[in-house]
C-alpha atoms as a PDB file:
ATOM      1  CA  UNK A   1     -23.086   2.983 -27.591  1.00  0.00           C
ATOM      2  CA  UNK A   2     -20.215   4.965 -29.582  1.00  0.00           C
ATOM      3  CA  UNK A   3     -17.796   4.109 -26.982  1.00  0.00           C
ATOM      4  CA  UNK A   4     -19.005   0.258 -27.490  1.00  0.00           C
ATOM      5  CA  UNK A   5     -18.811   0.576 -31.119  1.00  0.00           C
ATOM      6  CA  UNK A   6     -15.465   2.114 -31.250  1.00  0.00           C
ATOM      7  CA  UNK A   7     -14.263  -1.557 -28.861  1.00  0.00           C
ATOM      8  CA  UNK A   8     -15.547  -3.890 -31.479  1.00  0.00           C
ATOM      9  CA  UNK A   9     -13.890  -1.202 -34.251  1.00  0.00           C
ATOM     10  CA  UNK A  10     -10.410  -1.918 -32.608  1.00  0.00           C
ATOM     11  CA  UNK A  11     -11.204  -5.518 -32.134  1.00  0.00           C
ATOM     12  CA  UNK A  12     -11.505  -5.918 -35.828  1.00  0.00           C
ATOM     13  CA  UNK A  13      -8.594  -4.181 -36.487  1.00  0.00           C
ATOM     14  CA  UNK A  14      -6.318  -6.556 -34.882  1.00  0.00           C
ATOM     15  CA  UNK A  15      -6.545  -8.610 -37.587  1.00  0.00           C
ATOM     16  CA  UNK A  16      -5.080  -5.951 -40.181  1.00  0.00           C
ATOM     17  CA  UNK A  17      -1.123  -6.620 -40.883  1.00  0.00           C
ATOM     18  CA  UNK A  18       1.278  -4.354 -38.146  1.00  0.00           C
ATOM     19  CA  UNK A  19       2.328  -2.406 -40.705  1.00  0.00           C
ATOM     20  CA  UNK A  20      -1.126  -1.282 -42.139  1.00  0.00           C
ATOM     21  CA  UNK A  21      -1.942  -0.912 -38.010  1.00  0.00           C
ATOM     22  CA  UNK A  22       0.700   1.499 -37.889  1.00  0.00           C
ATOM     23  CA  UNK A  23       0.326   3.484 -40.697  1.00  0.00           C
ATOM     24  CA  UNK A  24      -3.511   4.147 -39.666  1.00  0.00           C
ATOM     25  CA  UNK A  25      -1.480   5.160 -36.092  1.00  0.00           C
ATOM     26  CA  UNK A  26       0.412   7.375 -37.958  1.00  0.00           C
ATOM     27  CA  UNK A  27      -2.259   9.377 -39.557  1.00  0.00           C
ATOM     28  CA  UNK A  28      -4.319   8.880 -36.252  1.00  0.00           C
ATOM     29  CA  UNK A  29      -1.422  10.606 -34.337  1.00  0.00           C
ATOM     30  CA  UNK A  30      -0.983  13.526 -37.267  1.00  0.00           C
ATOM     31  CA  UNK A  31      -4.747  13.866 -36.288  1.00  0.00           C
ATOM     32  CA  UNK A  32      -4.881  13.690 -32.745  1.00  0.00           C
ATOM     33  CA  UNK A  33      -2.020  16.335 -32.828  1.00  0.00           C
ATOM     34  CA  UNK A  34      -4.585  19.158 -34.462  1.00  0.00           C
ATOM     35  CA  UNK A  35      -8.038  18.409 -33.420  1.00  0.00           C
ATOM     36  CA  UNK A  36      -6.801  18.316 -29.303  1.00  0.00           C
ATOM     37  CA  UNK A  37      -4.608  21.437 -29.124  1.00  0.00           C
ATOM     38  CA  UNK A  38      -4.955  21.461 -25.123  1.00  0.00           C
ATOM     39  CA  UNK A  39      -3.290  18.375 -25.234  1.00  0.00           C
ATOM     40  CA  UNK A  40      -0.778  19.131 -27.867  1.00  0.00           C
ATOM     41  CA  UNK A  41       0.189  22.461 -25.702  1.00  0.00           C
ATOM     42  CA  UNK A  42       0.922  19.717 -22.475  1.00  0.00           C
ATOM     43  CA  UNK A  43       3.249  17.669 -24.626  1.00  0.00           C
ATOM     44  CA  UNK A  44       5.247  20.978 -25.748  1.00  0.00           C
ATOM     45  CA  UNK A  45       5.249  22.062 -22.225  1.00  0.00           C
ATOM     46  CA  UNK A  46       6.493  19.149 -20.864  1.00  0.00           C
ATOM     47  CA  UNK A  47       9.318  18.952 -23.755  1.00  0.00           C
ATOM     48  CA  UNK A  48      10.223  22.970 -23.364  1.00  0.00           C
ATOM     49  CA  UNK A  49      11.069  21.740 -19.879  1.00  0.00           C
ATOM     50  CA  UNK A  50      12.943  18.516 -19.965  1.00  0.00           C
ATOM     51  CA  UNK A  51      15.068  19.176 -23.764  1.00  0.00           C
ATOM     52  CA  UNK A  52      15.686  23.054 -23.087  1.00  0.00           C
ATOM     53  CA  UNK A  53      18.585  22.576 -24.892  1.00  0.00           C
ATOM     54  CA  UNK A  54      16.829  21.554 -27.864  1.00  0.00           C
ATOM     55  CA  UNK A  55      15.537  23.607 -30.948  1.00  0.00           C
ATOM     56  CA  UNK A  56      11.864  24.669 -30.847  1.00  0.00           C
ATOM     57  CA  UNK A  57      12.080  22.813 -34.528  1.00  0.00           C
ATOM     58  CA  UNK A  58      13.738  19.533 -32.380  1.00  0.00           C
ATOM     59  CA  UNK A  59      10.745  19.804 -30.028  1.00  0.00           C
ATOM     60  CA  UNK A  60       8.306  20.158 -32.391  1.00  0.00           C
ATOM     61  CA  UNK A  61       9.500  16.763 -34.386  1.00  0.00           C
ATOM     62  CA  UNK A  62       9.239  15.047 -30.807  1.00  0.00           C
ATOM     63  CA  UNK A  63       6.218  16.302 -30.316  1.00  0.00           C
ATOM     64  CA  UNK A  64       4.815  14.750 -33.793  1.00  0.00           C
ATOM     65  CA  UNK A  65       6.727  11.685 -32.915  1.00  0.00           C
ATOM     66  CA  UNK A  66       5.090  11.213 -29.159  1.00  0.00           C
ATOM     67  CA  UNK A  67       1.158  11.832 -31.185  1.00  0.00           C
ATOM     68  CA  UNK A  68       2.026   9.189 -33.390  1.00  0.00           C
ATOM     69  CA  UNK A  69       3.598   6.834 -31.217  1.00  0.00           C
ATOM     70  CA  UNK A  70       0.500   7.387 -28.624  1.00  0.00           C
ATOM     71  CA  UNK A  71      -1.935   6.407 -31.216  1.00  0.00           C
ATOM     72  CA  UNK A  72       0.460   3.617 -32.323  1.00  0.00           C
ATOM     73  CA  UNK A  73       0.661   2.034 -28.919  1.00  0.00           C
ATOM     74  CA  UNK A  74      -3.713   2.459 -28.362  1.00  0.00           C
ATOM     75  CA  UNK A  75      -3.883   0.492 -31.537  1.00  0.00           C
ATOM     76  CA  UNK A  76      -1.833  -1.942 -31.192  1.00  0.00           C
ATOM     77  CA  UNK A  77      -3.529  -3.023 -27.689  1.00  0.00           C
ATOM     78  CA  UNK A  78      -6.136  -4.045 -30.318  1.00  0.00           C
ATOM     79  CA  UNK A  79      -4.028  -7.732 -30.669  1.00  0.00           C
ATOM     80  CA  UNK A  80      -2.199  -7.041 -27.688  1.00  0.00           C
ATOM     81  CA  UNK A  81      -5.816  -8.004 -25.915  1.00  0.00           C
ATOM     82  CA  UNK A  82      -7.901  -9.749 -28.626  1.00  0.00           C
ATOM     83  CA  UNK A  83      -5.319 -11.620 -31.160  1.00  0.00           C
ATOM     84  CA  UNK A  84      -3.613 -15.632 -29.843  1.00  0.00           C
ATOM     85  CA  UNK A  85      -0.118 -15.667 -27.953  1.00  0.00           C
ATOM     86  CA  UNK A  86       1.035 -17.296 -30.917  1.00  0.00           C
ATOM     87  CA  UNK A  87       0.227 -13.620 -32.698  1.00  0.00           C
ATOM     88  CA  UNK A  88       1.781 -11.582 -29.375  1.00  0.00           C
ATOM     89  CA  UNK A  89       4.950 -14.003 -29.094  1.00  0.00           C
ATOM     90  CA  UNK A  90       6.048 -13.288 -32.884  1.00  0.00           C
ATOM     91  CA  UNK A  91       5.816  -9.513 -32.593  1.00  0.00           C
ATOM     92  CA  UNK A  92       7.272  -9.339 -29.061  1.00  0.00           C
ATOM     93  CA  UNK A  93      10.637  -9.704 -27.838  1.00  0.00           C
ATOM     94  CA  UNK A  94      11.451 -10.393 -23.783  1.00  0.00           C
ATOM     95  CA  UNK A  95      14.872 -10.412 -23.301  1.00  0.00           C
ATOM     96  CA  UNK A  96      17.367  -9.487 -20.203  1.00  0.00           C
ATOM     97  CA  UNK A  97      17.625 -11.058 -17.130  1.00  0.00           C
ATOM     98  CA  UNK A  98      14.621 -12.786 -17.541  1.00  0.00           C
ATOM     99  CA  UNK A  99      15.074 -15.747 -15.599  1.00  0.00           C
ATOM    100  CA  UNK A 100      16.254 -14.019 -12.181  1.00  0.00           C
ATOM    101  CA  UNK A 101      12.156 -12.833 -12.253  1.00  0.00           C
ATOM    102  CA  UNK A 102      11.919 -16.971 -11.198  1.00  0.00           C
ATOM    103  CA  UNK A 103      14.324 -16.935  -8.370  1.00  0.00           C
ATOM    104  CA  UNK A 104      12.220 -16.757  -4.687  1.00  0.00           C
ATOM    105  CA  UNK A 105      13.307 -12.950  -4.036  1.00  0.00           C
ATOM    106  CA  UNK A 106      10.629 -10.472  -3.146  1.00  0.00           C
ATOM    107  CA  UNK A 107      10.519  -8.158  -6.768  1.00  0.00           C
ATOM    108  CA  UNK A 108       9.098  -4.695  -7.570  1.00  0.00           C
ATOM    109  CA  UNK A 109       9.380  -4.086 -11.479  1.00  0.00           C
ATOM    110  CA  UNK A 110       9.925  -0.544 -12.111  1.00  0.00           C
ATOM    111  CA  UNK A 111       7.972  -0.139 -15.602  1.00  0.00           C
ATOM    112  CA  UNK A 112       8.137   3.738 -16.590  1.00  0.00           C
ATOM    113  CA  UNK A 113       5.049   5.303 -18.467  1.00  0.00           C
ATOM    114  CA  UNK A 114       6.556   4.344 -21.894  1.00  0.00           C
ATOM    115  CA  UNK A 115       3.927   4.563 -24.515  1.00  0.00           C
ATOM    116  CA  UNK A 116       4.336   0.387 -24.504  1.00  0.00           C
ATOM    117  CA  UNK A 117       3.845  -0.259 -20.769  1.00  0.00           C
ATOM    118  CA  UNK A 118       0.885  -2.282 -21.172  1.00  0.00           C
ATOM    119  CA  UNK A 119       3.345  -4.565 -23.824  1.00  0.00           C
ATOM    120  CA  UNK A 120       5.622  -5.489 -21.050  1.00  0.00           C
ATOM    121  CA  UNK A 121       3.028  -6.700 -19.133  1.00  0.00           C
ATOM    122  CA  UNK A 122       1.884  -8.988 -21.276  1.00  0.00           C
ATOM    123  CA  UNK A 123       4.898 -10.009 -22.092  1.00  0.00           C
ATOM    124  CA  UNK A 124       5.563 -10.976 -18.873  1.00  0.00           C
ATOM    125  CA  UNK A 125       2.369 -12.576 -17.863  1.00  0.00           C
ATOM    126  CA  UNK A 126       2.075 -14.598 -21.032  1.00  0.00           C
ATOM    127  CA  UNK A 127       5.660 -15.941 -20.833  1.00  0.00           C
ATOM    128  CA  UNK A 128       6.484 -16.405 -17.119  1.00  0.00           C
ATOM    129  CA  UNK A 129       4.667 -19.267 -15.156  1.00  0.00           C
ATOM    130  CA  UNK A 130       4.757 -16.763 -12.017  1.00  0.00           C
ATOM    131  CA  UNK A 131       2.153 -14.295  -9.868  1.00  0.00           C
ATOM    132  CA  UNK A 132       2.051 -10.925 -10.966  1.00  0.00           C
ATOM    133  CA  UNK A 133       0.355  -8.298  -9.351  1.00  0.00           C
ATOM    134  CA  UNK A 134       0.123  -4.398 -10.609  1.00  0.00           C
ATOM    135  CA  UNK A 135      -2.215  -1.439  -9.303  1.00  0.00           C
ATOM    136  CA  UNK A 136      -4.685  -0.456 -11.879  1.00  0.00           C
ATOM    137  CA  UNK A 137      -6.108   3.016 -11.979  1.00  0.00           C
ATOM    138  CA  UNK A 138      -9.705   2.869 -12.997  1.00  0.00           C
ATOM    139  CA  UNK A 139     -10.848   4.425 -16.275  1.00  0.00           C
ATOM    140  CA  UNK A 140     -13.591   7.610 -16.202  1.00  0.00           C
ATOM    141  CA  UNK A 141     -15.538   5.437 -19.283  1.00  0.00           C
ATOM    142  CA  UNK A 142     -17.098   2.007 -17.644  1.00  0.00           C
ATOM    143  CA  UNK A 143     -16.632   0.317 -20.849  1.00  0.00           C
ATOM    144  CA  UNK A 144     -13.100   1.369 -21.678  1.00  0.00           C
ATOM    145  CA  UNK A 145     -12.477   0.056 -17.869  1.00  0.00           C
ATOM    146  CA  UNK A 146     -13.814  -3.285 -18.462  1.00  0.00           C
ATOM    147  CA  UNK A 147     -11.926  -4.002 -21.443  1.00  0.00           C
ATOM    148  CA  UNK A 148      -8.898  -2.436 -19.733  1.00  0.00           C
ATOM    149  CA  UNK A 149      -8.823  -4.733 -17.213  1.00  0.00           C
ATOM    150  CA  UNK A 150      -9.767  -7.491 -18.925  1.00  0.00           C
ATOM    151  CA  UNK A 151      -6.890  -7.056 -21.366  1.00  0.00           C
ATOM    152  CA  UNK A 152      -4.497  -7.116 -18.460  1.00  0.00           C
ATOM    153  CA  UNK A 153      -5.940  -9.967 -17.086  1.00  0.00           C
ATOM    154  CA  UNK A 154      -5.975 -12.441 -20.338  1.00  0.00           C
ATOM    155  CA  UNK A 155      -2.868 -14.116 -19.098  1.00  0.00           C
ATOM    156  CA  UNK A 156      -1.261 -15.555 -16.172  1.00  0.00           C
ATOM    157  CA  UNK A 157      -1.991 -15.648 -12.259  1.00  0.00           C
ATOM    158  CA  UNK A 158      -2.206 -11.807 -11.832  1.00  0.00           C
ATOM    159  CA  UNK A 159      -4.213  -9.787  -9.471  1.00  0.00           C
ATOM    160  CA  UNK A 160      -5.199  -6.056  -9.874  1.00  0.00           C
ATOM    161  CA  UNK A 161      -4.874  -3.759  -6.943  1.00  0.00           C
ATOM    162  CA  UNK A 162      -7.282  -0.692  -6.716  1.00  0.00           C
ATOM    163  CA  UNK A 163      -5.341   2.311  -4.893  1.00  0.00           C
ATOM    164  CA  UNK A 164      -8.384   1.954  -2.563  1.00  0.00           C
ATOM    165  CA  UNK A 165      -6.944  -1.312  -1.534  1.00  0.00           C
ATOM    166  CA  UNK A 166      -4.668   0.257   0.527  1.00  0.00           C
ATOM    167  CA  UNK A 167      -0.442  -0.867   0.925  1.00  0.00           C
ATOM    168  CA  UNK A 168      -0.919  -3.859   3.182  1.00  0.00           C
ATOM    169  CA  UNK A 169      -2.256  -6.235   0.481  1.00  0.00           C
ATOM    170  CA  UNK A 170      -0.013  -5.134  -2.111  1.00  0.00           C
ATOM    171  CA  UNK A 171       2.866  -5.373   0.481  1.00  0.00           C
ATOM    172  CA  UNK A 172       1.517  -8.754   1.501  1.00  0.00           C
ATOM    173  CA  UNK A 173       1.609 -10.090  -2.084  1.00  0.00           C
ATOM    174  CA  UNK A 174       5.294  -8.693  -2.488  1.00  0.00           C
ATOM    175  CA  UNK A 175       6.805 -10.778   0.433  1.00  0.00           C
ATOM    176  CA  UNK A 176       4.610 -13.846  -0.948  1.00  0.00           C
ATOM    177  CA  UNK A 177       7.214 -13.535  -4.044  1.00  0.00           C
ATOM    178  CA  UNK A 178       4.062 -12.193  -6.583  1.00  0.00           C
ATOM    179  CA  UNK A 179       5.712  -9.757  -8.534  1.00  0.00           C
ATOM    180  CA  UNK A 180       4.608  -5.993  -8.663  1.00  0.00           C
ATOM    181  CA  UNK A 181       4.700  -4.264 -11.960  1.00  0.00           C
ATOM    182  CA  UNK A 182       4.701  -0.421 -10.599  1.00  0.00           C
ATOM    183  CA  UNK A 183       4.474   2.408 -12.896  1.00  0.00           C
ATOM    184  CA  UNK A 184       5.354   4.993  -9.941  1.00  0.00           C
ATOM    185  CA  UNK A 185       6.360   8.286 -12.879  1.00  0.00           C
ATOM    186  CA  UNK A 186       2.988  10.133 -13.244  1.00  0.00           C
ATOM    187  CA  UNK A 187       2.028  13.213 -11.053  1.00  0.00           C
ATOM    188  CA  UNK A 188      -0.919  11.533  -8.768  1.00  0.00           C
ATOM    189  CA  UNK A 189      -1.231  14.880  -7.034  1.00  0.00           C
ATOM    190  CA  UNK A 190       0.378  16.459  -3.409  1.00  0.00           C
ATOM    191  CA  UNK A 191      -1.147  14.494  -0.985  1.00  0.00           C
ATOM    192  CA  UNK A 192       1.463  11.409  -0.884  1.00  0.00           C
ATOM    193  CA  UNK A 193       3.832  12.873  -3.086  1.00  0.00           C
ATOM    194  CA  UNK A 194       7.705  14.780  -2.582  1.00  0.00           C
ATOM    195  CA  UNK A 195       9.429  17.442  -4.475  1.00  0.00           C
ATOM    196  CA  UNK A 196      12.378  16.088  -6.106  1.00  0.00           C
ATOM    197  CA  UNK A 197      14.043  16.851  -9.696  1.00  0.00           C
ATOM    198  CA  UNK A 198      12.947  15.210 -13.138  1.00  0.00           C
ATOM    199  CA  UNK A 199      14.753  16.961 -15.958  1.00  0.00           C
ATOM    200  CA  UNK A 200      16.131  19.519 -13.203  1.00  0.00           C
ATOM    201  CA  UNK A 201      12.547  20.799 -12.604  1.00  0.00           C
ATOM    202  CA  UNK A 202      10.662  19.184  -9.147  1.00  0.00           C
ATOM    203  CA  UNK A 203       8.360  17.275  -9.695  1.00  0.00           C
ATOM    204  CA  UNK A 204       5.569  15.784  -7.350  1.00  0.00           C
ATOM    205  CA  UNK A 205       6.525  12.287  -7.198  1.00  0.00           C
ATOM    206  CA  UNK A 206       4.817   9.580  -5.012  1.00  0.00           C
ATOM    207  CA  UNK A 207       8.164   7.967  -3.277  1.00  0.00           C
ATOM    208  CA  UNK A 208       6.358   3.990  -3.633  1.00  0.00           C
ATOM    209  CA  UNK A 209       8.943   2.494  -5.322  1.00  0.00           C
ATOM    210  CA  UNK A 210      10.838   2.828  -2.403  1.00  0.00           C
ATOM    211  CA  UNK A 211       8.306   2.224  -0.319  1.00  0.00           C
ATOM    212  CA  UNK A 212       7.341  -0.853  -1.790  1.00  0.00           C
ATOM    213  CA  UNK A 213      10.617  -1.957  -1.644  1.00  0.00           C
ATOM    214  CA  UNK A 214      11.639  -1.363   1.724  1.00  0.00           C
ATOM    215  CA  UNK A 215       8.075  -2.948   3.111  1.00  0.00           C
ATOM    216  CA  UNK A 216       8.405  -6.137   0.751  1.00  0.00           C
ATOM    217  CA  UNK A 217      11.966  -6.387   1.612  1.00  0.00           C
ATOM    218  CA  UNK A 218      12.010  -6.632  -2.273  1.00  0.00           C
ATOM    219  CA  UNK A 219      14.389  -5.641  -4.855  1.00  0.00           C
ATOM    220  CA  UNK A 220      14.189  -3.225  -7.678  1.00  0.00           C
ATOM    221  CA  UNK A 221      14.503  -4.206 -11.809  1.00  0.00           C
ATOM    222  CA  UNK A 222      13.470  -2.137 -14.425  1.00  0.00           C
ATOM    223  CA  UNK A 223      11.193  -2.899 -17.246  1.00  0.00           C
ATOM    224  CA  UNK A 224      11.656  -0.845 -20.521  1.00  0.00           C
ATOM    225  CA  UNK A 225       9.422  -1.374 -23.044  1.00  0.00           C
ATOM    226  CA  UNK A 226      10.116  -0.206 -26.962  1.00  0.00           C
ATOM    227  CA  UNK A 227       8.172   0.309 -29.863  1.00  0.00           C
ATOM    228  CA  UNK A 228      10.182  -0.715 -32.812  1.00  0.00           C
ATOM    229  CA  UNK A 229       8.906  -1.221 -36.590  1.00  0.00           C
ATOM    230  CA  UNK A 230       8.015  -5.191 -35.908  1.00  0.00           C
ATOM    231  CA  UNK A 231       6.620  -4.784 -32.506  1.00  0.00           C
ATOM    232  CA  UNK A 232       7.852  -4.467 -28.972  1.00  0.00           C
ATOM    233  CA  UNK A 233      11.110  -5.287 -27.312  1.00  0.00           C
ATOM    234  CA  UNK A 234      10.946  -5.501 -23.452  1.00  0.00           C
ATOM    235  CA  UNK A 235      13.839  -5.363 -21.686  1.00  0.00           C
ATOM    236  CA  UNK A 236      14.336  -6.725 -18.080  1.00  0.00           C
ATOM    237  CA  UNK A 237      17.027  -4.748 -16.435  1.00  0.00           C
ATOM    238  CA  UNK A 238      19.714  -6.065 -13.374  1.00  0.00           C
ATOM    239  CA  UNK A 239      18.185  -5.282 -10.666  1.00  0.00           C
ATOM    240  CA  UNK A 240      19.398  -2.095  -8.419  1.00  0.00           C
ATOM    241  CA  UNK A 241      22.304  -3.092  -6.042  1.00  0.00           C
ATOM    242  CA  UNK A 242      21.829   0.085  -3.952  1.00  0.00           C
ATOM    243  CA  UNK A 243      18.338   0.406  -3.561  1.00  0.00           C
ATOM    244  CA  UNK A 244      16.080   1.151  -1.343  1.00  0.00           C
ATOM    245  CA  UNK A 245      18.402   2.580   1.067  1.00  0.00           C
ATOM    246  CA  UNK A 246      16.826   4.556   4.568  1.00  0.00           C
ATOM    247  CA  UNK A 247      16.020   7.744   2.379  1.00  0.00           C
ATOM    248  CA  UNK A 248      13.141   7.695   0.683  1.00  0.00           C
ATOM    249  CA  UNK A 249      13.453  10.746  -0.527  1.00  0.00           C
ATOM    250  CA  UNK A 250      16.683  10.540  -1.736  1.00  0.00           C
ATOM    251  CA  UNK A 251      15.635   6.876  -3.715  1.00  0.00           C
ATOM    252  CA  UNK A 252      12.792   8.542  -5.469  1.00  0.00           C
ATOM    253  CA  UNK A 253      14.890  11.090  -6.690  1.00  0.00           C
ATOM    254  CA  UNK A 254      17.717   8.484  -7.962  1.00  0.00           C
ATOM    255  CA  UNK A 255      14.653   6.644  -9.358  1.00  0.00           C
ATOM    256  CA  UNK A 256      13.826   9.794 -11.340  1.00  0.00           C
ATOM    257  CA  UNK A 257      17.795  10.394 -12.811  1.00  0.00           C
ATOM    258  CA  UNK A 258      17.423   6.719 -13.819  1.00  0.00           C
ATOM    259  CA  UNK A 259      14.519   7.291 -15.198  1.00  0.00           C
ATOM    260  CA  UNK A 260      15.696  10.310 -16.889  1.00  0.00           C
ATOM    261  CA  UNK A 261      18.919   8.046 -18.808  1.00  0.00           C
ATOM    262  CA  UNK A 262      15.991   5.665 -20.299  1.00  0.00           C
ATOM    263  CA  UNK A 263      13.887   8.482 -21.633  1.00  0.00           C
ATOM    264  CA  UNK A 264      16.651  10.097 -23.180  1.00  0.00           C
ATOM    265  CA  UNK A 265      17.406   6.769 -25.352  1.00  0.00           C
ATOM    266  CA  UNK A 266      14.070   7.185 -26.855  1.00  0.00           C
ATOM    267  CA  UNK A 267      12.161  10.169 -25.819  1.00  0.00           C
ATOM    268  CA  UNK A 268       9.417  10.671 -28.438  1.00  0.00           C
ATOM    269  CA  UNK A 269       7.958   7.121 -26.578  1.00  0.00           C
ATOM    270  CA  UNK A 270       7.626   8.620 -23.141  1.00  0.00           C
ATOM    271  CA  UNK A 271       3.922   9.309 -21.761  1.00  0.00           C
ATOM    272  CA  UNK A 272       4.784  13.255 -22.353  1.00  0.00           C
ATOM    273  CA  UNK A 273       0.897  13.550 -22.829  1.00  0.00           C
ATOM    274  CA  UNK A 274       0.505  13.353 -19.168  1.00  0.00           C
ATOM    275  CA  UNK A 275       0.804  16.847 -16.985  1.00  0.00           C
ATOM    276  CA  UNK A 276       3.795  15.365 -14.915  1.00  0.00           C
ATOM    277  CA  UNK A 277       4.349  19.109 -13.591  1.00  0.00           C
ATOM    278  CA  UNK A 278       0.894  19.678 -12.502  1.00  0.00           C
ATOM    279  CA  UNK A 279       1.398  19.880  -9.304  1.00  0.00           C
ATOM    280  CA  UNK A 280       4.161  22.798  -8.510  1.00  0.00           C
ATOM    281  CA  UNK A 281       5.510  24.000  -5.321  1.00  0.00           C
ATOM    282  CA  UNK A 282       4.190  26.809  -3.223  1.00  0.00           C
ATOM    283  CA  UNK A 283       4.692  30.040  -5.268  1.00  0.00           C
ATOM    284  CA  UNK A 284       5.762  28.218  -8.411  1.00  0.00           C
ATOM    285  CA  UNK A 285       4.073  29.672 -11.814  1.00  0.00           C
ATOM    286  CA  UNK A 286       2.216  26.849 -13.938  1.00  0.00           C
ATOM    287  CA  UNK A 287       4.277  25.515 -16.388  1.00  0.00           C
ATOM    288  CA  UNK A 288       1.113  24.665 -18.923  1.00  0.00           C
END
């Protein structure tokens, strides 16, 4: 019932003005920051790790920054899923090498856990008279789930792959030119993940870009996603000229130092809430 309640809350918050939105993310974030000090301790874990060169004071303002900006981007999927295109088109930009996505090559988009993945998405779906397919990772609450998948499914010819599914339908939709949107970054545990280096620490990291693109014969373009002060601007990167090559292990960890350049242009809107060093190598203390 609460988490019902809470739905229709955000739903009739979409209607407030994006600046009053996020101003209430703002305080949200401040908030969110105190009341969840577990999750506060995994940001500033992940940040001692990956800006060691920083100040502890330096950290610490990222570490505000990445609260707010979380609670920014959970709000704002309020009219991201529930407001007219008309509303989503005026506060998001899509620019890049947009109109090589049309062109009849096999395509994996590499979208990074950026606080505004879900943005580029709809960005993409909404603007692009093309298939899109992406692998959704169910949510623990049923209702959150429903209106999860519902939001990523309001526009577009786009199918949702479970990770039950299995490769051979995703793989199969890839070399039928329907566009993957793969968020590959997180730390989905040992079992089909390498060892490789993200911010000079290794990191479990599943090595399906590569896959994906060596199976679907497919080529590689990055989608970055930004929060700025009057929306989103998604960015549709050239696509990789020497990727995949035979080595997976060697793409995912180029994948990762490419990774690395885009989180360093704005690093306060990475997913730094996520334990990406969970998983450590034999012998190798905990880092949270």
């Amino acid at each position: 019932m609460f988490t019902k309640f809470g739905l229709l809350f955000l739903r009739a918050l979409s209607y407030l003005p994006l600046s009053w939105l996020r101003a209430l993310g703002a305080g949200l974030g401040a908030v969110l920051m105190v009341v969840i000090p577990s999750r506060r301790r995994v940001v500033q874990a992940n940040l001692r790790v990956c800006f060691a060169h920083l100040s502890e004071a330096e950290r610490d303002v990222l570490t505000r920054q990445t609260f707010v900006y979380f609670a920014q981007a959970w709000l704002d999927r309020s009219w991201l899923w529930h407001r007219s295109a008309a509303c989503i088109q005026a506060r998001v930009q899509l620019s890049g090498e947009v109109a090589a996505l049309s062109e009849a090559t096999p395509t994996v988009l590499f979208a990074p856990h950026f606080m505004g993945l879900d943005v580029g998405w709809t960005a993409l779906t909404m603007s692009l008279p093309l298939n899109f397919t992406t692998i959704f990772t169910p949510q623990s609450n049923a209702a959150v789930d429903a209106w999860v998948a519902e939001g990523r499914q309001r526009f577009g010819q786009v199918r949702l792959f479970r990770r039950e599914d299995g490769v051979k339908p995703i793989v199969s939709a890839l070399r039928q030119n329907e566009l993957l949107y793969l968020l590959p970054d997180m730390n989905f545990g040992p079992s089909e993940s390498i060892f490789v280096p993200f911010y000079g620490e290794q990191a479990a990291t599943v090595p399906s870009l590569s896959r994906f693109a060596k199976l679907g014969r497919a080529r590689v373009m990055p989608v970055i996603t930004r929060m700025t002060s009057t929306g989103y601007e998604v960015v549709v990167h050239p696509a990789w000229t020497d990727f995949p090559t035979d080595d997976a292990e060697a793409d995912t960890a180029a994948m990762n130092q490419r990774l690395e350049v885009f989180i360093n242009a704005m690093p306060a809107q990475y997913f730094w809430v996520h334990k990406r060093f969970k998983t450590r190598l034999p012998g190798a203390p905990s880092i949270y």
